[in-house]
C-alpha atoms as a PDB file:
ATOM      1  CA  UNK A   1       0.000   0.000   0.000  1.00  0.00           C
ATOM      2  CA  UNK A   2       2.930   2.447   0.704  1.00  0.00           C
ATOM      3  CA  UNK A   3       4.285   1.976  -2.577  1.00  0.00           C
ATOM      4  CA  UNK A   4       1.260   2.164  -4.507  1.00  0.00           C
ATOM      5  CA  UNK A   5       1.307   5.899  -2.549  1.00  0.00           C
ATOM      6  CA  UNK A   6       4.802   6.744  -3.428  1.00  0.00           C
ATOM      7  CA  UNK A   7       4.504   5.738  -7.176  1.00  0.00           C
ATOM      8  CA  UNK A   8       1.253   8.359  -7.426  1.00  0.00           C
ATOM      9  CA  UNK A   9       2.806  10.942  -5.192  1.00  0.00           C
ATOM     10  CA  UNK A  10       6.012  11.026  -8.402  1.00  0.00           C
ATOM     11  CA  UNK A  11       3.643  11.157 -11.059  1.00  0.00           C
ATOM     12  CA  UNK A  12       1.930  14.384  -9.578  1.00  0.00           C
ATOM     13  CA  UNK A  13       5.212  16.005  -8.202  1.00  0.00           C
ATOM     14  CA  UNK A  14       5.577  16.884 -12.599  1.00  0.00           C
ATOM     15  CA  UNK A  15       9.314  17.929 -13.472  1.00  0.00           C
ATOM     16  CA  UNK A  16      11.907  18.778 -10.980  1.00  0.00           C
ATOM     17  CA  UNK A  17      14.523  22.101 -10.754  1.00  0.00           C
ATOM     18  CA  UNK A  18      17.100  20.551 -12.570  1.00  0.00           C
ATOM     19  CA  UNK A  19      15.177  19.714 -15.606  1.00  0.00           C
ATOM     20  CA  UNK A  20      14.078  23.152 -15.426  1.00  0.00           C
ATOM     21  CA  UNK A  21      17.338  24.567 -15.382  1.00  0.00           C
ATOM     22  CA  UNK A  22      18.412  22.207 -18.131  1.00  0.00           C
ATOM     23  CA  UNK A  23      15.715  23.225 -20.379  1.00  0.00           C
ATOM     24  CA  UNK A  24      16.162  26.521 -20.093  1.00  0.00           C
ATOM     25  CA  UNK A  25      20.319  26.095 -20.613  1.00  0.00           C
ATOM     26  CA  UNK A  26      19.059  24.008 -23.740  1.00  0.00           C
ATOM     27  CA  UNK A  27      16.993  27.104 -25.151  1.00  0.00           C
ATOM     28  CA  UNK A  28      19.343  29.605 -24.051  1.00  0.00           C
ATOM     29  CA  UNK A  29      21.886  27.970 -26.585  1.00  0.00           C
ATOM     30  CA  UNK A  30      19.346  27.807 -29.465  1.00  0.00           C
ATOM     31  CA  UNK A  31      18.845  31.120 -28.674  1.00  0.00           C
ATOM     32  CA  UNK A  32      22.159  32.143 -29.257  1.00  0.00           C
ATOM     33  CA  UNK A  33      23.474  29.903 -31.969  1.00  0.00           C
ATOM     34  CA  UNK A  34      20.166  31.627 -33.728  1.00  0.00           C
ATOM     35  CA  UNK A  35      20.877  34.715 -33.092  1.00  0.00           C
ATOM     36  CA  UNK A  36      24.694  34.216 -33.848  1.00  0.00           C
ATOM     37  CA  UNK A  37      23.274  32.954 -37.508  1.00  0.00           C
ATOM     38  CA  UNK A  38      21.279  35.735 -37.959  1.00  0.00           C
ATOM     39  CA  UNK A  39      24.406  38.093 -36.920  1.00  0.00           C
ATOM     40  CA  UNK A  40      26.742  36.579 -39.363  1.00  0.00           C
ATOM     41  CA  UNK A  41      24.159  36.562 -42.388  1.00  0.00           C
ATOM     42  CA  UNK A  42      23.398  40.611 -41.469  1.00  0.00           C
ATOM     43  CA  UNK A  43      27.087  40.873 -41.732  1.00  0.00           C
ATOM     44  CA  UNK A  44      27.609  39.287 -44.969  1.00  0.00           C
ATOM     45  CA  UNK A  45      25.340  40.923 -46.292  1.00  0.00           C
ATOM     46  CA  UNK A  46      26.267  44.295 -45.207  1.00  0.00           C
ATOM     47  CA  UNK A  47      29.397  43.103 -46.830  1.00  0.00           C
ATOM     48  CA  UNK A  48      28.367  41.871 -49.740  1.00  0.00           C
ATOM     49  CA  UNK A  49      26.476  45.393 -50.213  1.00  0.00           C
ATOM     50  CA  UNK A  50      29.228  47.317 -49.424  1.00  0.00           C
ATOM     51  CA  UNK A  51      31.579  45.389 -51.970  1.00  0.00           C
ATOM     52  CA  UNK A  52      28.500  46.140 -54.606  1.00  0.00           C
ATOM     53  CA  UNK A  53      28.535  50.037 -53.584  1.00  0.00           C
ATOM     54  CA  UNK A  54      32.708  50.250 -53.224  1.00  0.00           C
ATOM     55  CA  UNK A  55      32.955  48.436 -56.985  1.00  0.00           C
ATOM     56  CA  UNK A  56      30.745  50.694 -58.458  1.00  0.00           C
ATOM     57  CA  UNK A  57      32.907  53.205 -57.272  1.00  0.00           C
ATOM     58  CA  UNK A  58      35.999  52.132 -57.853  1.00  0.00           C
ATOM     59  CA  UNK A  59      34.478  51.688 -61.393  1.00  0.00           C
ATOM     60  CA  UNK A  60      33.184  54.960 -62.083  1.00  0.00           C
ATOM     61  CA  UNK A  61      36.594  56.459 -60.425  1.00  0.00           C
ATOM     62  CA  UNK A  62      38.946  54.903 -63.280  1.00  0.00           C
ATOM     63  CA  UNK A  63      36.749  55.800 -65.592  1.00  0.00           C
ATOM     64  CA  UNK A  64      36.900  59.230 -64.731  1.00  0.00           C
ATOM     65  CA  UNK A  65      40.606  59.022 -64.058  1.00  0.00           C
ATOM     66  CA  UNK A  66      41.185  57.626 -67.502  1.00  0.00           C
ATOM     67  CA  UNK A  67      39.316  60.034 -69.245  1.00  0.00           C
ATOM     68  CA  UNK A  68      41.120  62.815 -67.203  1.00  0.00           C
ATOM     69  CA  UNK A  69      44.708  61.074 -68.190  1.00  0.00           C
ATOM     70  CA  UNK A  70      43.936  60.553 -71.827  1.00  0.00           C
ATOM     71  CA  UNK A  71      43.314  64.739 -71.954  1.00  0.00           C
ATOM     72  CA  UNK A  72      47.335  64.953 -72.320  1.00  0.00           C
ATOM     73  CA  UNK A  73      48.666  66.889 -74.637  1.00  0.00           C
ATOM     74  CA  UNK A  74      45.244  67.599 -76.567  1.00  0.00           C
ATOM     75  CA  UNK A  75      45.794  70.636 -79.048  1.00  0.00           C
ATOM     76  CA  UNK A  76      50.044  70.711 -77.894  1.00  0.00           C
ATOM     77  CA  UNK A  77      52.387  69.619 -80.450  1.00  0.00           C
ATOM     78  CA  UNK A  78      53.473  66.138 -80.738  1.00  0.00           C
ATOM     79  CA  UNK A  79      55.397  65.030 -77.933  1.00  0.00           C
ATOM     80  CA  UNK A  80      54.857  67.665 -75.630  1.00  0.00           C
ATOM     81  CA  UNK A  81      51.969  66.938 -73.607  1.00  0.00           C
ATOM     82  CA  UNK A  82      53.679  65.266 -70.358  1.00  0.00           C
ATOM     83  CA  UNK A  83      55.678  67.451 -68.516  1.00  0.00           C
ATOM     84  CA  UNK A  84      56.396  65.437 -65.307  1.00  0.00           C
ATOM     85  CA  UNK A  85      55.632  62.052 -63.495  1.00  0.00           C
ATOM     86  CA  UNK A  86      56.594  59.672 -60.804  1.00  0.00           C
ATOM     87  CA  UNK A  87      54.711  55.988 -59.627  1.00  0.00           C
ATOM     88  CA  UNK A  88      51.916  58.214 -58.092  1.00  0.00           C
ATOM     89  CA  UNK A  89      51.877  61.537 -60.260  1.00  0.00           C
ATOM     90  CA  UNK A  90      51.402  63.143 -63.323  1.00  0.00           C
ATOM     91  CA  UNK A  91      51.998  66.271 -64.188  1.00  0.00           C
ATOM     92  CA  UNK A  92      50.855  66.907 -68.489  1.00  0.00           C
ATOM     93  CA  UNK A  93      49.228  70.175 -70.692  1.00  0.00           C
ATOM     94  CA  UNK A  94      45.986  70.427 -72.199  1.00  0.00           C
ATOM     95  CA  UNK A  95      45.464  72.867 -74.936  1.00  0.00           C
ATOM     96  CA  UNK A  96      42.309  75.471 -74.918  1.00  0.00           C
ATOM     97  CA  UNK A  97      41.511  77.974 -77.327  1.00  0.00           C
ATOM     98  CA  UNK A  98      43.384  78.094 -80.235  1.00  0.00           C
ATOM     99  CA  UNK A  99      43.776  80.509 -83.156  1.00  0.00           C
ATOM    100  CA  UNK A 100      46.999  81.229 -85.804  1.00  0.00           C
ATOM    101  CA  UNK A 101      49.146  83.566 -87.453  1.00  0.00           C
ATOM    102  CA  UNK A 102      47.740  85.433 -90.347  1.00  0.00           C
ATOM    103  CA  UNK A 103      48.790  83.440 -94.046  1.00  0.00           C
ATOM    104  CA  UNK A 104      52.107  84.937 -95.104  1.00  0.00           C
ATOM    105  CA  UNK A 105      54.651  84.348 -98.261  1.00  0.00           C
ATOM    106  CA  UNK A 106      57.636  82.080 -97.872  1.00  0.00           C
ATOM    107  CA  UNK A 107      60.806  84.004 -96.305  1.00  0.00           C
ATOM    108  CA  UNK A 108      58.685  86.288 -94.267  1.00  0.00           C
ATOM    109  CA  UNK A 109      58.632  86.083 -89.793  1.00  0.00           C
ATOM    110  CA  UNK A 110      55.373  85.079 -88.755  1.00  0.00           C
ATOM    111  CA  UNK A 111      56.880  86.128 -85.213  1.00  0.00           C
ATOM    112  CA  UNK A 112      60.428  87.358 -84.494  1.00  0.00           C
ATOM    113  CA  UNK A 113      63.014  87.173 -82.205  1.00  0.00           C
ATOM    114  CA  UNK A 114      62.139  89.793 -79.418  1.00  0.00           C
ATOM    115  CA  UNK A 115      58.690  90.203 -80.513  1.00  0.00           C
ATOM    116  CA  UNK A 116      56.454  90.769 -77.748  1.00  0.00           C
ATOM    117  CA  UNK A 117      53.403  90.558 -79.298  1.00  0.00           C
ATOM    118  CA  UNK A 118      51.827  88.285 -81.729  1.00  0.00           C
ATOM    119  CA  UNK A 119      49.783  89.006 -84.644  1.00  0.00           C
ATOM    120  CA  UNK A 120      47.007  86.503 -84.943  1.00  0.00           C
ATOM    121  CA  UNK A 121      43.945  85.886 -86.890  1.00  0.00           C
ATOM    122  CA  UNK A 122      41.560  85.605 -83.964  1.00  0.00           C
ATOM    123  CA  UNK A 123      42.860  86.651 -80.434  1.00  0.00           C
ATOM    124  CA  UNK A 124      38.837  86.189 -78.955  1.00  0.00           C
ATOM    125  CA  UNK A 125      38.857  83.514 -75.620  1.00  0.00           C
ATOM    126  CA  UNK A 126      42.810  84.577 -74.932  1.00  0.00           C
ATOM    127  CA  UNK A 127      43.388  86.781 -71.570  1.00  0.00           C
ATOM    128  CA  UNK A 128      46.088  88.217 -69.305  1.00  0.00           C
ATOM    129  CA  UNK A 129      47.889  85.144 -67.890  1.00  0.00           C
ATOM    130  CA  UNK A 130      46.740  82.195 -70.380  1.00  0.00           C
ATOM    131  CA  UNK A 131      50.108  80.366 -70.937  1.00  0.00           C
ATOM    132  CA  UNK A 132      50.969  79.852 -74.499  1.00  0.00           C
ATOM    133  CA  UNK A 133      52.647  77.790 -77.110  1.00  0.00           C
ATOM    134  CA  UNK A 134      53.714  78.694 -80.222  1.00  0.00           C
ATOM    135  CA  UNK A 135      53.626  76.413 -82.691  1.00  0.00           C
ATOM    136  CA  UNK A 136      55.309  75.973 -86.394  1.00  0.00           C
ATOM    137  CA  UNK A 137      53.557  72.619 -87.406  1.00  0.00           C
ATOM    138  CA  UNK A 138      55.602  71.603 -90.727  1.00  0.00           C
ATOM    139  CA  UNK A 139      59.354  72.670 -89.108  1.00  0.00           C
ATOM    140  CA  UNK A 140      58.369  71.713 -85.176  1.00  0.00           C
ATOM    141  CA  UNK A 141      59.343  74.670 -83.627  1.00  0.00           C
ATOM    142  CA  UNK A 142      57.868  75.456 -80.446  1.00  0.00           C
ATOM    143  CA  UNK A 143      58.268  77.948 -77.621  1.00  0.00           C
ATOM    144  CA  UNK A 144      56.431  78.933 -74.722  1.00  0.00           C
ATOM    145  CA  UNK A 145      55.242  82.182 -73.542  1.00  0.00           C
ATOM    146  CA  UNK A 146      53.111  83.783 -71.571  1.00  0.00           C
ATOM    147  CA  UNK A 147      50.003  86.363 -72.162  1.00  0.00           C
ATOM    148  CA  UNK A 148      50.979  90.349 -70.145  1.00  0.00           C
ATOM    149  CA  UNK A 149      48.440  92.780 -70.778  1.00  0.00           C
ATOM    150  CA  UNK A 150      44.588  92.246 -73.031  1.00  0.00           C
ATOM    151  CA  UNK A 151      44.815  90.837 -75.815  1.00  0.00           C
ATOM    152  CA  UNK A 152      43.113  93.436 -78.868  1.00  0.00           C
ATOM    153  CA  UNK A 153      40.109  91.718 -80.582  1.00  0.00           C
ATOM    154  CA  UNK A 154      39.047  95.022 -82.574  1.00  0.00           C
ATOM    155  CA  UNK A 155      42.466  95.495 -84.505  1.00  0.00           C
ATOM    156  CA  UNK A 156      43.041  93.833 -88.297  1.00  0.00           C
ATOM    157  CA  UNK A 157      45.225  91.477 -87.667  1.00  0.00           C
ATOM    158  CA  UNK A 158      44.040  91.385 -83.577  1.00  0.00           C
ATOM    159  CA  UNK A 159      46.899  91.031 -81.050  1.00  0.00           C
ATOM    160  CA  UNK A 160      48.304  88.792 -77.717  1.00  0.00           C
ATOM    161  CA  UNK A 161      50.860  91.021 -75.599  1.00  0.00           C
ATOM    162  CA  UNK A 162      52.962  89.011 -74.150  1.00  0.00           C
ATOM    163  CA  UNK A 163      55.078  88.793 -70.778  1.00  0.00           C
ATOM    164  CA  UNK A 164      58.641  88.673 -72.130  1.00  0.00           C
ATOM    165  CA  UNK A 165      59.994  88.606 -75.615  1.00  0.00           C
ATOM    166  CA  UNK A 166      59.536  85.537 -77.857  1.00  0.00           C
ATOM    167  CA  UNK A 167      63.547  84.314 -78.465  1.00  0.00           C
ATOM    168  CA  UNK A 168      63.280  82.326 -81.615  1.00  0.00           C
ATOM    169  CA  UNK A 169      62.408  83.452 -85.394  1.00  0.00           C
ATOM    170  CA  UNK A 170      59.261  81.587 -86.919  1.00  0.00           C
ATOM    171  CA  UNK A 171      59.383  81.664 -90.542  1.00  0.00           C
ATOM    172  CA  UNK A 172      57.138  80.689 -93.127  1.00  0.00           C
ATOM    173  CA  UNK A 173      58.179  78.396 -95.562  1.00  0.00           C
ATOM    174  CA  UNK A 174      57.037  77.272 -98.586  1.00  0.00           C
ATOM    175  CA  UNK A 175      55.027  74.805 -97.220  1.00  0.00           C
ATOM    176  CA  UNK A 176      54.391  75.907 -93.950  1.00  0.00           C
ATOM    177  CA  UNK A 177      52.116  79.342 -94.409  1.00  0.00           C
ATOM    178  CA  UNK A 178      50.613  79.457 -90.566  1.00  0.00           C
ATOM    179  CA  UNK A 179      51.875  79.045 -87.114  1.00  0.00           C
ATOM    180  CA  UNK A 180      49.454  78.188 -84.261  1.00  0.00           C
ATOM    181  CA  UNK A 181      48.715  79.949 -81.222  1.00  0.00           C
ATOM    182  CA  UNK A 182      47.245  77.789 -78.267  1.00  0.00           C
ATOM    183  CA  UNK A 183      46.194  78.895 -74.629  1.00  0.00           C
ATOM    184  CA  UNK A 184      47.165  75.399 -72.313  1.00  0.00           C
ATOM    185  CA  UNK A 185      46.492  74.759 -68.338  1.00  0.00           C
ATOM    186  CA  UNK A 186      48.810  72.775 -66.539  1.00  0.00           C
ATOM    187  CA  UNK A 187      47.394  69.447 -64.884  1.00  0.00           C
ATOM    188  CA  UNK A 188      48.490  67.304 -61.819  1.00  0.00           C
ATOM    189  CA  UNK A 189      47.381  64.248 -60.694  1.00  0.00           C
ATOM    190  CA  UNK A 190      48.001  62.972 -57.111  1.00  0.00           C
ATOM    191  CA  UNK A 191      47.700  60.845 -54.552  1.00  0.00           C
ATOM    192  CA  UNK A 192      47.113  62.763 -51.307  1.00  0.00           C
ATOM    193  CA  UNK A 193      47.013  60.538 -48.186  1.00  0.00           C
ATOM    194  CA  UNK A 194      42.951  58.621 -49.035  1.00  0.00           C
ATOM    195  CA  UNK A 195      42.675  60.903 -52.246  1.00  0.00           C
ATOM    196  CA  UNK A 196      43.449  61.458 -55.963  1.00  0.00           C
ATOM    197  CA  UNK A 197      43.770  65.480 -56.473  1.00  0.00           C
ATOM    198  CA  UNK A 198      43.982  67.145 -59.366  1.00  0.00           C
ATOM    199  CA  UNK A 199      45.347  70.634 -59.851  1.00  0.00           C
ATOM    200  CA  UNK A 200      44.809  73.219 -62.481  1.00  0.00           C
ATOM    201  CA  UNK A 201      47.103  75.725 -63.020  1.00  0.00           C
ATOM    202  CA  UNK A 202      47.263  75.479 -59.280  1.00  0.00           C
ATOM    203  CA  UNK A 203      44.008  75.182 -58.162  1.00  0.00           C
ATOM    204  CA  UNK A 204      43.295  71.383 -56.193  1.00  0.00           C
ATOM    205  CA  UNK A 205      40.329  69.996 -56.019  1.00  0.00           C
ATOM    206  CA  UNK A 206      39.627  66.028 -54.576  1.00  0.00           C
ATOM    207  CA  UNK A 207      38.667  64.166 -58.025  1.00  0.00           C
ATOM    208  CA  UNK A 208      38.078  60.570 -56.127  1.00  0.00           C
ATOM    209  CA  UNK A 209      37.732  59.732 -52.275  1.00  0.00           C
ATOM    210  CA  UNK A 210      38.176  56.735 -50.111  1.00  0.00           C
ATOM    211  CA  UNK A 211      41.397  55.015 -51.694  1.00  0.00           C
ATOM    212  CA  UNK A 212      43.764  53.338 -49.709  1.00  0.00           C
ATOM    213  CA  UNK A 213      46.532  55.949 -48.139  1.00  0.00           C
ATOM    214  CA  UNK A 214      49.987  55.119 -49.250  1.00  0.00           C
ATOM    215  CA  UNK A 215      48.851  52.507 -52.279  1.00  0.00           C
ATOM    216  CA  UNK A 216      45.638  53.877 -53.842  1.00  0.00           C
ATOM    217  CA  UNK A 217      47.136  55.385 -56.995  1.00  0.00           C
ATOM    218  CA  UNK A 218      50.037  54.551 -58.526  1.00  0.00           C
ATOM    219  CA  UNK A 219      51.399  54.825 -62.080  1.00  0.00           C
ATOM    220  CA  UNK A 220      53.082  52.526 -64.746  1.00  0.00           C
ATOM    221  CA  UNK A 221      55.431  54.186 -67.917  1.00  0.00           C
ATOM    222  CA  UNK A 222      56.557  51.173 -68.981  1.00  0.00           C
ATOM    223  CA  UNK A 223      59.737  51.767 -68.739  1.00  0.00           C
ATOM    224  CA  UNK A 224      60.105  55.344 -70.430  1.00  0.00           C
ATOM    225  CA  UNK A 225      62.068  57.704 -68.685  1.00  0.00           C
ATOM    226  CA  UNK A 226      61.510  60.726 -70.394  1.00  0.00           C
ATOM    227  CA  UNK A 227      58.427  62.707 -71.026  1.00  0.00           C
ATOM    228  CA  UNK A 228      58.710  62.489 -74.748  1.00  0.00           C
ATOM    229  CA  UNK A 229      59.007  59.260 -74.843  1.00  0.00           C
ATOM    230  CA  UNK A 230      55.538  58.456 -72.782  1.00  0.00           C
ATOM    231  CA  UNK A 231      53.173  56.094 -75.111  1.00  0.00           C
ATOM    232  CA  UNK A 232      50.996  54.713 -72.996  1.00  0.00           C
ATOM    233  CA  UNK A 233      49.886  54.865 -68.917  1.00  0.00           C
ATOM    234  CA  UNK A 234      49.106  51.889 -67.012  1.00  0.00           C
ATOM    235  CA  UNK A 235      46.890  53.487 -63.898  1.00  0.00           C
ATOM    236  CA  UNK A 236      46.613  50.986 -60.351  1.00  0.00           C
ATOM    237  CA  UNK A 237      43.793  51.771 -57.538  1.00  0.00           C
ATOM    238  CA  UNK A 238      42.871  50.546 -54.832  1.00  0.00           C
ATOM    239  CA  UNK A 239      39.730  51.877 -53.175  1.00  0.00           C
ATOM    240  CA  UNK A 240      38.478  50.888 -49.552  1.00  0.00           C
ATOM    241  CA  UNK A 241      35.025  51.657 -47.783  1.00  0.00           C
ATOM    242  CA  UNK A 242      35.223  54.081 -45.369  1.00  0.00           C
ATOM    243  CA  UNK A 243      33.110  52.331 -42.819  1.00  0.00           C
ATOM    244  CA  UNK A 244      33.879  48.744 -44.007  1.00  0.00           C
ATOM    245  CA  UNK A 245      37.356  48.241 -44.071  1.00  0.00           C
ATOM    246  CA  UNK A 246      36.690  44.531 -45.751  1.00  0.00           C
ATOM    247  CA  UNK A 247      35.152  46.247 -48.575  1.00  0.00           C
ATOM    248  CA  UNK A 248      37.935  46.694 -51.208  1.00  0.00           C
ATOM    249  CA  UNK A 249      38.502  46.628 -54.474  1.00  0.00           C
ATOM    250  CA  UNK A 250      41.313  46.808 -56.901  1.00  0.00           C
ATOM    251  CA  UNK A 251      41.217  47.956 -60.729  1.00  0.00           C
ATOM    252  CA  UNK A 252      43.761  48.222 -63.591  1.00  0.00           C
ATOM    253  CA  UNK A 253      43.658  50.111 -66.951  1.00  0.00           C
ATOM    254  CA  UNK A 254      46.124  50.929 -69.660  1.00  0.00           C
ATOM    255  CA  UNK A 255      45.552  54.482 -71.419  1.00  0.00           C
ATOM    256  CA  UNK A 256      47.248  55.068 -74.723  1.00  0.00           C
ATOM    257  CA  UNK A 257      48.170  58.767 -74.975  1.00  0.00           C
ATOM    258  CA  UNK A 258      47.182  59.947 -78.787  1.00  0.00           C
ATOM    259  CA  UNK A 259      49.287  62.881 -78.662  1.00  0.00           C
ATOM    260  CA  UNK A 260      52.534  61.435 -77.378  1.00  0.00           C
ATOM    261  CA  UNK A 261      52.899  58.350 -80.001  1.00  0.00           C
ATOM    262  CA  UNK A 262      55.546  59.482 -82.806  1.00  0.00           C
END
């Protein structure tokens, strides 16, 4: 008879502490190896969406640099275009406004020695400061100058003062009636600690953030090692997410410079 008691007094006791405390230990892991899951999948796919946004970037940033690079030497003579560079610069010209020398016979100066102004057939879009090249297209001759004073649009032929004297004699030849006149700016790009700058004439402005600082931009010649002799530009970035650090990305691209190839 006592047993018969103990046995039912068990089966209405229910569970005990310990399997209380067990079950709970049990969903407390679940809980967490759950919420751990959930944790890692936010994260890749924070990741994932921040390697989608920095690509993008990165894409749209050589793009932008290459078009910027390909610029050199447009409207300079032949050869001319780079003026500096180093594995993470380049310094180069870009022509502006252009106009030329009025037609003249063979024998005659279409600007002399110690001339400090030139005679051209359109001096409209030139102003005090513009640096200049002068330009003799069928001998090669080229000098650099620089615009003093406003130039004279009303005149016949109009006029470009100029800063100092020109040194050399441009001559017309028989065929070679015209020399050119072109206003250039001077362009720099640079890496600057987590940015690619680019200056004109002087003036900076940031062109691309968020590359890597001491390896985001740097610069392939292919072995050239002087300015003339630059064919082609092989431009390296490396971009990085400012609030992901795992979010990188790396691009390549090769620029072939029109106005430097002989």
């Amino acid at each position: 008879m006592n047993i018969l008691k103990k046995i039912k007094r068990n089966e209405q006791d229910g569970v005990t502490l310990a399997e209380i405390l067990i079950g709970m230990a049990i969903s407390s892991a679940l809980l967490i190896a759950v919420f751990k899951i959930f944790i890692q999948q936010q994260s890749a796919f924070e990741n994932l969406n921040d390697s989608t946004l920095i690509r993008a970037k990165g894409r749209l940033a050589i793009k932008l640099l290459s078009k910027e690079i390909r610029m050199a030497g447009h409207g300079m003579p032949k050869n001319s275009g780079i003026v500096a560079f180093d594995s993470t610069s380049i310094t180069f010209y870009v022509g502006g406004v252009s106009t030329t020398t009025p037609p003249g016979s063979a024998g005659t100066k279409a600007v002399a020695s110690e001339d400090t102004t030139l005679n051209v057939v359109n001096a409209t879009g030139f102003s005090d400061g513009n640096n200049v090249v002068i330009h003799d297209p069928a001998l090669g001759t080229t000098e650099f100058v620089e615009i003093e004073g406003t130039p004279e649009t009303e005149s016949n032929p109009n006029t470009i003062p100029l800063k100092e004297a020109v040194v050399q004699d441009f001559i017309y030849g028989v065929n070679s009636n015209l020399v050119t006149v072109t206003a250039y700016n001077t362009v720099k790009i640079y890496l600057n600690d987590k940015n690619v700058v680019k200056t004109v004439d002087g003036q900076e402005v940031t062109v691309i953030q968020d590359v890597s600082s001491g390896d985001g931009l740097s610069f392939d010649f292919y072995g050239a090692v002087e300015t003339s002799a630059i064919e082609k530009v092989g431009i390296t970035m490396k971009l990085i997410d400012p609030t992901n650090t795992r979010a990188t990305i790396n691009l390549k691209s090769d620029i072939t410079l029109r106005n430097q190839q002989s």
